[in-house]
C-alpha atoms as a PDB file:
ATOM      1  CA  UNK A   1     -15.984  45.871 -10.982  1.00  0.00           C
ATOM      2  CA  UNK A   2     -15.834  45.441  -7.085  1.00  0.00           C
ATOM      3  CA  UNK A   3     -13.617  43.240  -5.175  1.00  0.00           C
ATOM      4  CA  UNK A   4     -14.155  42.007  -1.845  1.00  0.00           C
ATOM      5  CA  UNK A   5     -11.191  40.543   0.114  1.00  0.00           C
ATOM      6  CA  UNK A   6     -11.619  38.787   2.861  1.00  0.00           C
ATOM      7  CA  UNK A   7      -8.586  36.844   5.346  1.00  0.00           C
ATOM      8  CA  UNK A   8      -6.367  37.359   1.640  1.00  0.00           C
ATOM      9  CA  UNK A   9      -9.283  36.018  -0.562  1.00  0.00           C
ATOM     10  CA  UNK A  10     -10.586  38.054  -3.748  1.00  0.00           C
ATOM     11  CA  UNK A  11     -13.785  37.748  -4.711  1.00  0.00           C
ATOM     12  CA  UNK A  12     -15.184  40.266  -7.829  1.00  0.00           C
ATOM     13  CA  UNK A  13     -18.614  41.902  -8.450  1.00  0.00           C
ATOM     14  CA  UNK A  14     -19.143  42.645 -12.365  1.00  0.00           C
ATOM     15  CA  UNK A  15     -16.651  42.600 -14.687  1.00  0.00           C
ATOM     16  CA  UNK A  16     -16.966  45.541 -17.205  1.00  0.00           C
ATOM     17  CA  UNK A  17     -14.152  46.138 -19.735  1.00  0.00           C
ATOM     18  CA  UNK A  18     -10.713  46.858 -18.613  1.00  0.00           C
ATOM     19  CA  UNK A  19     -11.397  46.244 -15.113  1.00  0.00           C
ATOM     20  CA  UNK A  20      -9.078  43.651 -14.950  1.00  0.00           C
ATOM     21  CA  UNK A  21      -6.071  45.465 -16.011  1.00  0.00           C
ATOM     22  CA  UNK A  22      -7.218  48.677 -13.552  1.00  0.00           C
ATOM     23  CA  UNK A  23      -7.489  45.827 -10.654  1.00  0.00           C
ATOM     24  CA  UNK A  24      -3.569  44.636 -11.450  1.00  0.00           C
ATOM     25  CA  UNK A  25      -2.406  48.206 -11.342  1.00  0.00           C
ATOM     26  CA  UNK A  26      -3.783  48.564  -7.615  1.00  0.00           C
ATOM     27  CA  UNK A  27      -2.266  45.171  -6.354  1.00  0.00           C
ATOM     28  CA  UNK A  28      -4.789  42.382  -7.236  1.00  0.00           C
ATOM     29  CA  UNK A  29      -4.048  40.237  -9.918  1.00  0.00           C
ATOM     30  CA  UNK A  30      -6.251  38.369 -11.763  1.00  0.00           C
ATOM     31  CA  UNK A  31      -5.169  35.449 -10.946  1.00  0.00           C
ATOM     32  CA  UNK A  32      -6.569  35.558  -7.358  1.00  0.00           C
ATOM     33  CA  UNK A  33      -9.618  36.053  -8.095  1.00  0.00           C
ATOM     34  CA  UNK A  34     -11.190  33.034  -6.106  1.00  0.00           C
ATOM     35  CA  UNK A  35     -15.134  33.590  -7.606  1.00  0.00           C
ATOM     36  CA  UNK A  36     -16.881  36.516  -9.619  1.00  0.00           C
ATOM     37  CA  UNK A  37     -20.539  36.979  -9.130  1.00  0.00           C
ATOM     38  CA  UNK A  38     -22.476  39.010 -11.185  1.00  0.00           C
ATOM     39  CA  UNK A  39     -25.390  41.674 -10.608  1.00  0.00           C
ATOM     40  CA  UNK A  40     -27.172  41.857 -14.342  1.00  0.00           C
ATOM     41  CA  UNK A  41     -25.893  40.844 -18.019  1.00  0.00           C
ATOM     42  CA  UNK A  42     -26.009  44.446 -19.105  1.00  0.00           C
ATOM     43  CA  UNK A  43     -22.605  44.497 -21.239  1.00  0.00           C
ATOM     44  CA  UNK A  44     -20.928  46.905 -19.484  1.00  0.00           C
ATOM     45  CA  UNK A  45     -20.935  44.660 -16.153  1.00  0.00           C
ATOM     46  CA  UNK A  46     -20.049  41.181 -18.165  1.00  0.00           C
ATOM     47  CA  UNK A  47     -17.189  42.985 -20.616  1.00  0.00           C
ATOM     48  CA  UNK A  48     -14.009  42.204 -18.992  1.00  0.00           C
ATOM     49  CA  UNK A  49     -15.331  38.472 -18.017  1.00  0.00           C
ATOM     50  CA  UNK A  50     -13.465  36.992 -21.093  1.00  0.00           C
ATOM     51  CA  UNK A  51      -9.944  38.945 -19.501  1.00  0.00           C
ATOM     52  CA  UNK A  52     -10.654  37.547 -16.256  1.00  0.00           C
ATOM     53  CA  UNK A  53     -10.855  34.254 -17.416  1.00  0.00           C
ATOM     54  CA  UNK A  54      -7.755  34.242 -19.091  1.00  0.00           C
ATOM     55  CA  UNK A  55      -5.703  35.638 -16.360  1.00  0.00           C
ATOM     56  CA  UNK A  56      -7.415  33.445 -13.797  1.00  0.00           C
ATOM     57  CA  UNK A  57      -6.287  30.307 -15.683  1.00  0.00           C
ATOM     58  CA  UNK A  58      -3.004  31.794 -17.638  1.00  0.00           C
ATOM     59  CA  UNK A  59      -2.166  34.269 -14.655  1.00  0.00           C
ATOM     60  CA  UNK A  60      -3.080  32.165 -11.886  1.00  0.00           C
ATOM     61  CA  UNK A  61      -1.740  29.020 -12.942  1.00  0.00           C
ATOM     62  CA  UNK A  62      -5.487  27.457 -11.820  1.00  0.00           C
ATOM     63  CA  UNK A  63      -6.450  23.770 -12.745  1.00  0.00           C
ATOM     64  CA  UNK A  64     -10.208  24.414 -12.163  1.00  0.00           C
ATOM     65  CA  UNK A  65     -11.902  26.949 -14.375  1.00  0.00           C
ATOM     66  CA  UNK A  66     -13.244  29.974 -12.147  1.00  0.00           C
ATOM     67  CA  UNK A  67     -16.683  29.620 -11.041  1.00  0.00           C
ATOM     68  CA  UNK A  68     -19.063  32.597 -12.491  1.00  0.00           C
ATOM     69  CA  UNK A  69     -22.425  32.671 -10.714  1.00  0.00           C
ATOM     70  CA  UNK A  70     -25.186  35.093 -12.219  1.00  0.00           C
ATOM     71  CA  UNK A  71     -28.644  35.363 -12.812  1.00  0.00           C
ATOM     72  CA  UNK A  72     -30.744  33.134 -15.236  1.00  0.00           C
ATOM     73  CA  UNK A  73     -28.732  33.465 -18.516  1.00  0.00           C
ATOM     74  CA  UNK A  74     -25.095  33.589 -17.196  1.00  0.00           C
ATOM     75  CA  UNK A  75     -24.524  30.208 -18.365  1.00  0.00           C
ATOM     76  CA  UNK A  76     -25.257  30.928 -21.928  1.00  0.00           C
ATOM     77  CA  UNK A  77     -22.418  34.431 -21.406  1.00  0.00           C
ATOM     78  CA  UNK A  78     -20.076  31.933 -20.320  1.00  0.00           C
ATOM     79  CA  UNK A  79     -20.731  28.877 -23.021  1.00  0.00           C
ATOM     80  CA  UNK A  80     -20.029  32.250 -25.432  1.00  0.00           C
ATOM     81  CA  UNK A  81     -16.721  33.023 -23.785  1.00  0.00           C
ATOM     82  CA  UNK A  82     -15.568  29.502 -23.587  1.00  0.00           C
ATOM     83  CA  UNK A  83     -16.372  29.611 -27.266  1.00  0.00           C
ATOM     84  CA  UNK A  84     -14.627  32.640 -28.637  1.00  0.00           C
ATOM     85  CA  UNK A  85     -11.513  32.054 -26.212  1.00  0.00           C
ATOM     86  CA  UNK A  86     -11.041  28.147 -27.765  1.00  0.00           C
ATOM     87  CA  UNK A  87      -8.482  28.756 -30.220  1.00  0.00           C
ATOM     88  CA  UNK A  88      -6.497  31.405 -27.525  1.00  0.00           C
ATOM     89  CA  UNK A  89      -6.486  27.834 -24.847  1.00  0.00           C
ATOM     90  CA  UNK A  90      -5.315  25.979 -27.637  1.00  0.00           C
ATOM     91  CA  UNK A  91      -2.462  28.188 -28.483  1.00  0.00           C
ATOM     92  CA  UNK A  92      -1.047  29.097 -24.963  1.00  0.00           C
ATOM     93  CA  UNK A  93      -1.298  25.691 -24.384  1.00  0.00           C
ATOM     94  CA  UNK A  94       0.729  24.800 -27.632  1.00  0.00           C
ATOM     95  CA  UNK A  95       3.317  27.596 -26.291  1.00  0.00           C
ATOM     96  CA  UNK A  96       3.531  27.668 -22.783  1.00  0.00           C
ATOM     97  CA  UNK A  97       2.977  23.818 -21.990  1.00  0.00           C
ATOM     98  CA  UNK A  98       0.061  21.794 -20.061  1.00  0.00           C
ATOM     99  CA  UNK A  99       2.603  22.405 -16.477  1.00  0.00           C
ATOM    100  CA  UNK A 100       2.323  26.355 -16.795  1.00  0.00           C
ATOM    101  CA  UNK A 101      -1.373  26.645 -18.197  1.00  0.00           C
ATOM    102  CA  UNK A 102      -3.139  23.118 -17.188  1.00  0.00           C
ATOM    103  CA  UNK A 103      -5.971  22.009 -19.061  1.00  0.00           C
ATOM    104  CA  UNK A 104      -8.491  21.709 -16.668  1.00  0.00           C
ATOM    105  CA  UNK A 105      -7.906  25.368 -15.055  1.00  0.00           C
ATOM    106  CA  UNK A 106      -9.203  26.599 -18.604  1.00  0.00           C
ATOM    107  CA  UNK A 107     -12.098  29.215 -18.743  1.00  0.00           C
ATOM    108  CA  UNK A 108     -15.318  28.920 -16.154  1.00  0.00           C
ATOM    109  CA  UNK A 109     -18.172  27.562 -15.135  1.00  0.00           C
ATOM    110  CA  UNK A 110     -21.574  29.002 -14.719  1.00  0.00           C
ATOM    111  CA  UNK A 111     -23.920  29.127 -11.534  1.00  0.00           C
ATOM    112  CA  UNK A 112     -27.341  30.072 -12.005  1.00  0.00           C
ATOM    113  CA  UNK A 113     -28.390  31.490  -8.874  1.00  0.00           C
ATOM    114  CA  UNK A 114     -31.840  32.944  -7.318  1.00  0.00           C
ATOM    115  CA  UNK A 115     -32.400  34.850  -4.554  1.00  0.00           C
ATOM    116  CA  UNK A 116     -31.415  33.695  -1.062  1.00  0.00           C
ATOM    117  CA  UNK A 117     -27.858  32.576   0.567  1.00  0.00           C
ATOM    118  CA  UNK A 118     -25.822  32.106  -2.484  1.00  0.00           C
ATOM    119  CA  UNK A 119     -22.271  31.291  -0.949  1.00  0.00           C
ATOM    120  CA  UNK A 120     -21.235  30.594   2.298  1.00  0.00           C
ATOM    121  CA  UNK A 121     -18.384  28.607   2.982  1.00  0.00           C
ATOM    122  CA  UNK A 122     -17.988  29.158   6.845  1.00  0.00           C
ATOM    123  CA  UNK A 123     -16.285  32.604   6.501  1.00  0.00           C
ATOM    124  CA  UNK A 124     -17.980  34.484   3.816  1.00  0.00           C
ATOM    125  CA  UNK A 125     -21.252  34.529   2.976  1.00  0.00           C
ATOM    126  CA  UNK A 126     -23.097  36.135   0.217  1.00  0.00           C
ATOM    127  CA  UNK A 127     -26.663  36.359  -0.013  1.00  0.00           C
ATOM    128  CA  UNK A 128     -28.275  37.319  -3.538  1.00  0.00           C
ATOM    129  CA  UNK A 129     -31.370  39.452  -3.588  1.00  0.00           C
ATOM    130  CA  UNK A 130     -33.447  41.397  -6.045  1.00  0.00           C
ATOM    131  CA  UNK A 131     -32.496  44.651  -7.939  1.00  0.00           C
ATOM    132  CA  UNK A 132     -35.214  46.822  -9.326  1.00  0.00           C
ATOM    133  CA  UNK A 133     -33.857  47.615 -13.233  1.00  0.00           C
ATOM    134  CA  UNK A 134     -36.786  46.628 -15.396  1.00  0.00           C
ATOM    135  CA  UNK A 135     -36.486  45.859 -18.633  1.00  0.00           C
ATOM    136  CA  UNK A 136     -33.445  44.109 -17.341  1.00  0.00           C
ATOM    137  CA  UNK A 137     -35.002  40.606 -15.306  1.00  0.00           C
ATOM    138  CA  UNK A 138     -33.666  39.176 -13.444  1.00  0.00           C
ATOM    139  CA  UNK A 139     -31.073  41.966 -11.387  1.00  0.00           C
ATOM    140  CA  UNK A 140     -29.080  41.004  -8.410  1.00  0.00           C
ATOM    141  CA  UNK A 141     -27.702  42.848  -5.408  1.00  0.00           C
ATOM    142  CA  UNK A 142     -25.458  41.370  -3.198  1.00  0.00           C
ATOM    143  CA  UNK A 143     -25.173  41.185   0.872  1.00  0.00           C
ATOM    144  CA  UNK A 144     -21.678  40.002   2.277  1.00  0.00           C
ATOM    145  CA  UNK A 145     -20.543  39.394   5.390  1.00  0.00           C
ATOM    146  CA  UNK A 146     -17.084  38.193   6.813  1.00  0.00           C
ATOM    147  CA  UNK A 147     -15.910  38.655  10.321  1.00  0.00           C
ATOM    148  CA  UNK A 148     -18.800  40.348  11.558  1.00  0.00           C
ATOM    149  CA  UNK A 149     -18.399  42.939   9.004  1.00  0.00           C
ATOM    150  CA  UNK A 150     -21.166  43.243   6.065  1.00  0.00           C
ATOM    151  CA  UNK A 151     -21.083  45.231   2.833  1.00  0.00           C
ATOM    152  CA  UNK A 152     -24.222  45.898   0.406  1.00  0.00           C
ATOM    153  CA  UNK A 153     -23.957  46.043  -3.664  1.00  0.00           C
ATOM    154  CA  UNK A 154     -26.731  47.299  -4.821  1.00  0.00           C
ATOM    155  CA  UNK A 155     -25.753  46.344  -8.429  1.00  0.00           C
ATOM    156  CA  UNK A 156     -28.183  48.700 -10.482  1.00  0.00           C
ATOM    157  CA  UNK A 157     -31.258  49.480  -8.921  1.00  0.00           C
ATOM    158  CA  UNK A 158     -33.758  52.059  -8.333  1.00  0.00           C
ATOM    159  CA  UNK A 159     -33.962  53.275  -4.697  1.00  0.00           C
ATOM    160  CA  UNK A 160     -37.115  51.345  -4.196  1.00  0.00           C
ATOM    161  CA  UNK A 161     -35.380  47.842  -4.153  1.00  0.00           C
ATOM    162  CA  UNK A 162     -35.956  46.203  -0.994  1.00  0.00           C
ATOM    163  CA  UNK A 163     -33.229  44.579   0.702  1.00  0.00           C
ATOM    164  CA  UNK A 164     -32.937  41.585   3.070  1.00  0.00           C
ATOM    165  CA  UNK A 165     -32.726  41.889   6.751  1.00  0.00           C
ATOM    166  CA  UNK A 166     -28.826  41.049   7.163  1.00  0.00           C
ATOM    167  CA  UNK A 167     -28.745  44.416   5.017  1.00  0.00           C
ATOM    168  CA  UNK A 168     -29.521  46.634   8.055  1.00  0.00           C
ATOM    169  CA  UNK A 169     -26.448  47.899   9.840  1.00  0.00           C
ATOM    170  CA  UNK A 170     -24.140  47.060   7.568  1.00  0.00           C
ATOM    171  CA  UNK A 171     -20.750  48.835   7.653  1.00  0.00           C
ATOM    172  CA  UNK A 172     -20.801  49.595   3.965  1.00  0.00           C
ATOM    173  CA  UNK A 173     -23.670  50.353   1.424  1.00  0.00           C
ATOM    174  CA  UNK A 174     -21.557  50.546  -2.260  1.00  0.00           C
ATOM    175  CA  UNK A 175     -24.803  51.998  -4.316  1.00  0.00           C
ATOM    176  CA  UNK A 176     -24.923  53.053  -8.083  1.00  0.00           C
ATOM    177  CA  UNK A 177     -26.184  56.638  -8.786  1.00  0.00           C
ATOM    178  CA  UNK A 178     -27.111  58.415 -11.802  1.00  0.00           C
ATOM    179  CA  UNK A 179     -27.794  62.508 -11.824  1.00  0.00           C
ATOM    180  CA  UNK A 180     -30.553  63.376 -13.612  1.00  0.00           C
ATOM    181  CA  UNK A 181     -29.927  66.635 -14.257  1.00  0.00           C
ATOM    182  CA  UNK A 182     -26.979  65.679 -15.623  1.00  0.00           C
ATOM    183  CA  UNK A 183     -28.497  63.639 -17.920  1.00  0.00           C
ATOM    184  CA  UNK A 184     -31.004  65.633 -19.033  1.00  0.00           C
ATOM    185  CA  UNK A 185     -28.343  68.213 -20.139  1.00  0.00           C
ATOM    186  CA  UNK A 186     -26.971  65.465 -22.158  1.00  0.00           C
ATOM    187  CA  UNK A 187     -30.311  64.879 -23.656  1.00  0.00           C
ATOM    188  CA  UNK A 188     -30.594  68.120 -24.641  1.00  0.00           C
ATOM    189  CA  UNK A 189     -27.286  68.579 -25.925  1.00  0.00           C
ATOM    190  CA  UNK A 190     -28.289  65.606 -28.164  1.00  0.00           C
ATOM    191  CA  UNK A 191     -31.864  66.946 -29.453  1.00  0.00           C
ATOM    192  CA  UNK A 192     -30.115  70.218 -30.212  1.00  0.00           C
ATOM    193  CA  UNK A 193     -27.444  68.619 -32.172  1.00  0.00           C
ATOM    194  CA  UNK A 194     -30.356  66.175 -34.547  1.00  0.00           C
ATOM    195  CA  UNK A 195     -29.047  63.267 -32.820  1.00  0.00           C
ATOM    196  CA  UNK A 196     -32.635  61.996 -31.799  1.00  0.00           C
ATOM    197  CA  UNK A 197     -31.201  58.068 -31.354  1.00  0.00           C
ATOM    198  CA  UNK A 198     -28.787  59.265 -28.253  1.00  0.00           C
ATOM    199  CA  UNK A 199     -31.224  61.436 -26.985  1.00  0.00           C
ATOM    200  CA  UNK A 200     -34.010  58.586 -26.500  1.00  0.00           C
ATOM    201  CA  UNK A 201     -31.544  56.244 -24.962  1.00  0.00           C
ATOM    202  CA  UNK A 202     -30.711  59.532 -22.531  1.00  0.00           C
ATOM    203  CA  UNK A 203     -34.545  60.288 -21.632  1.00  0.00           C
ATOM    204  CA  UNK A 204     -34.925  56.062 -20.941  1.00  0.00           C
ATOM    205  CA  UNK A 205     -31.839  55.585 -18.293  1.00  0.00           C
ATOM    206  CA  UNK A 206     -33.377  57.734 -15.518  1.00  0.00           C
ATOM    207  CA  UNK A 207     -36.280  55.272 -14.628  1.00  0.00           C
ATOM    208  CA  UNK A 208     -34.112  52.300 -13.725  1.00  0.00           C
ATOM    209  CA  UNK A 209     -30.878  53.772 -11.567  1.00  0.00           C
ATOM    210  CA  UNK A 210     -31.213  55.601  -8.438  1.00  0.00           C
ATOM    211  CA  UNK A 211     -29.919  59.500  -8.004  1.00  0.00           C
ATOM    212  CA  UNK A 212     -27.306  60.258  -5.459  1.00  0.00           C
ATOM    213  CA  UNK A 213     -30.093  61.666  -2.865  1.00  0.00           C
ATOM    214  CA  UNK A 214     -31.888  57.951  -3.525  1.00  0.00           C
ATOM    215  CA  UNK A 215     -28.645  56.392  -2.599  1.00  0.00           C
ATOM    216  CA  UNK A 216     -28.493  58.309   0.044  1.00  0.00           C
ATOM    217  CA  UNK A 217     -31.863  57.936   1.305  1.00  0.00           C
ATOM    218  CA  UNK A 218     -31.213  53.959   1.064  1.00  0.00           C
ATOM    219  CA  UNK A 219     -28.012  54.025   3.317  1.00  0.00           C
ATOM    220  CA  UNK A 220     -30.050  55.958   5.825  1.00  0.00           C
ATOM    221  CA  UNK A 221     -33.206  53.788   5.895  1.00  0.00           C
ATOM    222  CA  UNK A 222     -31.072  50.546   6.531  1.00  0.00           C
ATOM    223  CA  UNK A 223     -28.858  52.639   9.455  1.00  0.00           C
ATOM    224  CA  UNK A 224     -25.656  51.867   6.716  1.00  0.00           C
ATOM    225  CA  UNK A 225     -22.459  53.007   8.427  1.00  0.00           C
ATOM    226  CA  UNK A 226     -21.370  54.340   4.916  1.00  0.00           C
ATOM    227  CA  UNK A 227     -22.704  54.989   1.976  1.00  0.00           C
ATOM    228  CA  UNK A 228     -20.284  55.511  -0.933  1.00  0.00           C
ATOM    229  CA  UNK A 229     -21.466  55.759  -5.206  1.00  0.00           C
ATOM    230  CA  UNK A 230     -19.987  53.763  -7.674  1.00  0.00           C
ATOM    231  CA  UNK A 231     -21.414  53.477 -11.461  1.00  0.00           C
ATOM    232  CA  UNK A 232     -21.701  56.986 -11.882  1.00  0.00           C
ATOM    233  CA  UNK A 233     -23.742  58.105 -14.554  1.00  0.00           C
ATOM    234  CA  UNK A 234     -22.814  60.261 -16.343  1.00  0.00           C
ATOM    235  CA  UNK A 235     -19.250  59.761 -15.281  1.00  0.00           C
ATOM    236  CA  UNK A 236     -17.212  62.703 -12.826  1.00  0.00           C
ATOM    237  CA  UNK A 237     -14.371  63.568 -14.437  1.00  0.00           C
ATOM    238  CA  UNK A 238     -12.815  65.835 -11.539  1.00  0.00           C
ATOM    239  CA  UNK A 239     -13.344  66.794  -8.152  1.00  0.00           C
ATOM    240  CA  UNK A 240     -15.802  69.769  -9.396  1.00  0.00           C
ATOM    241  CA  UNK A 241     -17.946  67.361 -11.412  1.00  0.00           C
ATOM    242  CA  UNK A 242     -17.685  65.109  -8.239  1.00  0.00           C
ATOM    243  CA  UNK A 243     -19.797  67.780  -6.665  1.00  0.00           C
ATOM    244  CA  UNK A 244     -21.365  68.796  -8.718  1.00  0.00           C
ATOM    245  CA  UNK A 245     -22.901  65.393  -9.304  1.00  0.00           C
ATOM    246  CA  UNK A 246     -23.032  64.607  -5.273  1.00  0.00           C
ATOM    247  CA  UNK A 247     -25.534  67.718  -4.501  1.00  0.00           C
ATOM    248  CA  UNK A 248     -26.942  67.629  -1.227  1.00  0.00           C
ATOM    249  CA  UNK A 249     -26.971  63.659  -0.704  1.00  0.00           C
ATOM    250  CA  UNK A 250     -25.093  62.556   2.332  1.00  0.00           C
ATOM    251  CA  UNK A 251     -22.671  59.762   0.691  1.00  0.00           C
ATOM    252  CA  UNK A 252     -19.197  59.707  -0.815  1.00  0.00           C
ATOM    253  CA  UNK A 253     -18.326  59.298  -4.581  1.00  0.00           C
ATOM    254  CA  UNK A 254     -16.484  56.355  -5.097  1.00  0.00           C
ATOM    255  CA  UNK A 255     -13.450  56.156  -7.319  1.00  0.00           C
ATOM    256  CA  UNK A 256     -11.515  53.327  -9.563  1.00  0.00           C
ATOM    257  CA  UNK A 257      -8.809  52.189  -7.620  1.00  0.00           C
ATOM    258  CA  UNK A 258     -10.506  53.316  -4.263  1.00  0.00           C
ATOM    259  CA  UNK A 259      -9.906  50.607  -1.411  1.00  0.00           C
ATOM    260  CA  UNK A 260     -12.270  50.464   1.539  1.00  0.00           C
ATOM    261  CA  UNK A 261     -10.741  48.884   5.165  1.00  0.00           C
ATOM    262  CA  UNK A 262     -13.248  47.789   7.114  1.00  0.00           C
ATOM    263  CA  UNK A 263     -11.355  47.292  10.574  1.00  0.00           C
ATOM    264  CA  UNK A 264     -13.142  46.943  14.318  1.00  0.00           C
END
């Protein structure tokens, strides 16, 4: 998950499991959340949705459900969620009373959205644009910009996506990164051990994230002010697997509860 605040407003990027509880313990509630968007419908990105729904409605005291926009298919993630979190409405509902969890604030509502300007209400804008992580069709990135400031999600991606023109200059590039190396120890770990299943699925990942030298390489070719890795795969546990994982790519390894400032 990624949050973007902008003059007090929270909006979120992905919502894999237990990033809503992480996101309280560094000071933003779910219940702020004014809008999610989200990159793919890979689980680990759409995971924490149903906990974000909750807490905007039961949290946040809202009377409109929160507004989920996504690539073809979010709508049928969210008619699931609204689903398997019926019975929960009815019984907070039952408890708490229709003044502390209103009706109509209940669950969300999906956005289908394509490619292009995506949300702009005067102050922020966010333009969608395309990822490159076949199988996986369609993948989003994201472009915001608030105040003259602009940050770029890659959402998962090789390092051959191509990104709009509001991209270039922009004060932040947040890229995903995956070591191969790394991964190919894993691999082997997993041949040597008979466990053939967990080594395929280790030999397929490479091919559709980008390495921390492709991340790199991307923050330079759009003249990115900073480029800083999130997703990592396979996760750095400490500050020695931090480098170990960085190399010789000129970015920064993002952490979970990291918070970015982007000031004049």
């Amino acid at each position: 998950m990624t949050g973007v605040v902008a003059d007090g407003r929270l909006f979120i990027f992905d919502a894999g499991g237990g990033a809503v509880r992480r996101m309280g313990e560094i000071g933003f509630p779910g219940g702020q959340v004014e809008r999610a968007f989200l990159t793919h419908l890979h689980s680990d990105h759409i995971d924490g949705l149903g906990e974000l729904m909750l807490q905007h409605w039961a949290g946040g005291g809202a009377d409109a459900p929160l507004p989920i926009a996504g690539p073809d298919g979010v709508e049928d993630v969210v008619a699931g969620l609204m689903q398997a979190y019926a019975r929960d409405r009815d019984f907070r509902i039952a408890h708490h009373g229709e003044a502390v969890v209103p009706p109509s604030g209940f669950g969300a509502v999906a956005e289908v959205i394509t490619p292009g300007v995506v949300y702009d209400d005067g102050s922020v804008r966010v333009i969608a644009f395309l990822a490159e992580h076949a199988p996986v069709s369609p993948a989003l990135g994201y472009v915001v910009t608030h105040a003259g400031k602009t940050v770029v999600l890659t959402g998962d991606s090789t390092a051959n996506v191509s990104l709009p023109p509001e991209a270039r200059g922009s004060d932040l590039l947040l890229a995903e990164a995956l070591n191969v190396d790394m991964v190919g120890t894993l691999e082997a770990a997993a041949r040597a051990t008979g466990n053939d299943r967990l080594a395929k699925i280790f030999f397929d990942i490479p091919d559709y994230h980008m390495t921390p030298k492709g991340a790199a390489e991307l923050g330079q070719r759009i003249d990115a002010k900073r480029t800083v890795l999130t997703h990592l795969v396979p996760a750095a546990p400490n500050r020695m697997a931090e480098r170990l994982f960085l190399g010789d790519a000129d970015a920064e390894i993002g952490r979970d509860g990291m918070v970015i400032t982007l000031r004049d």
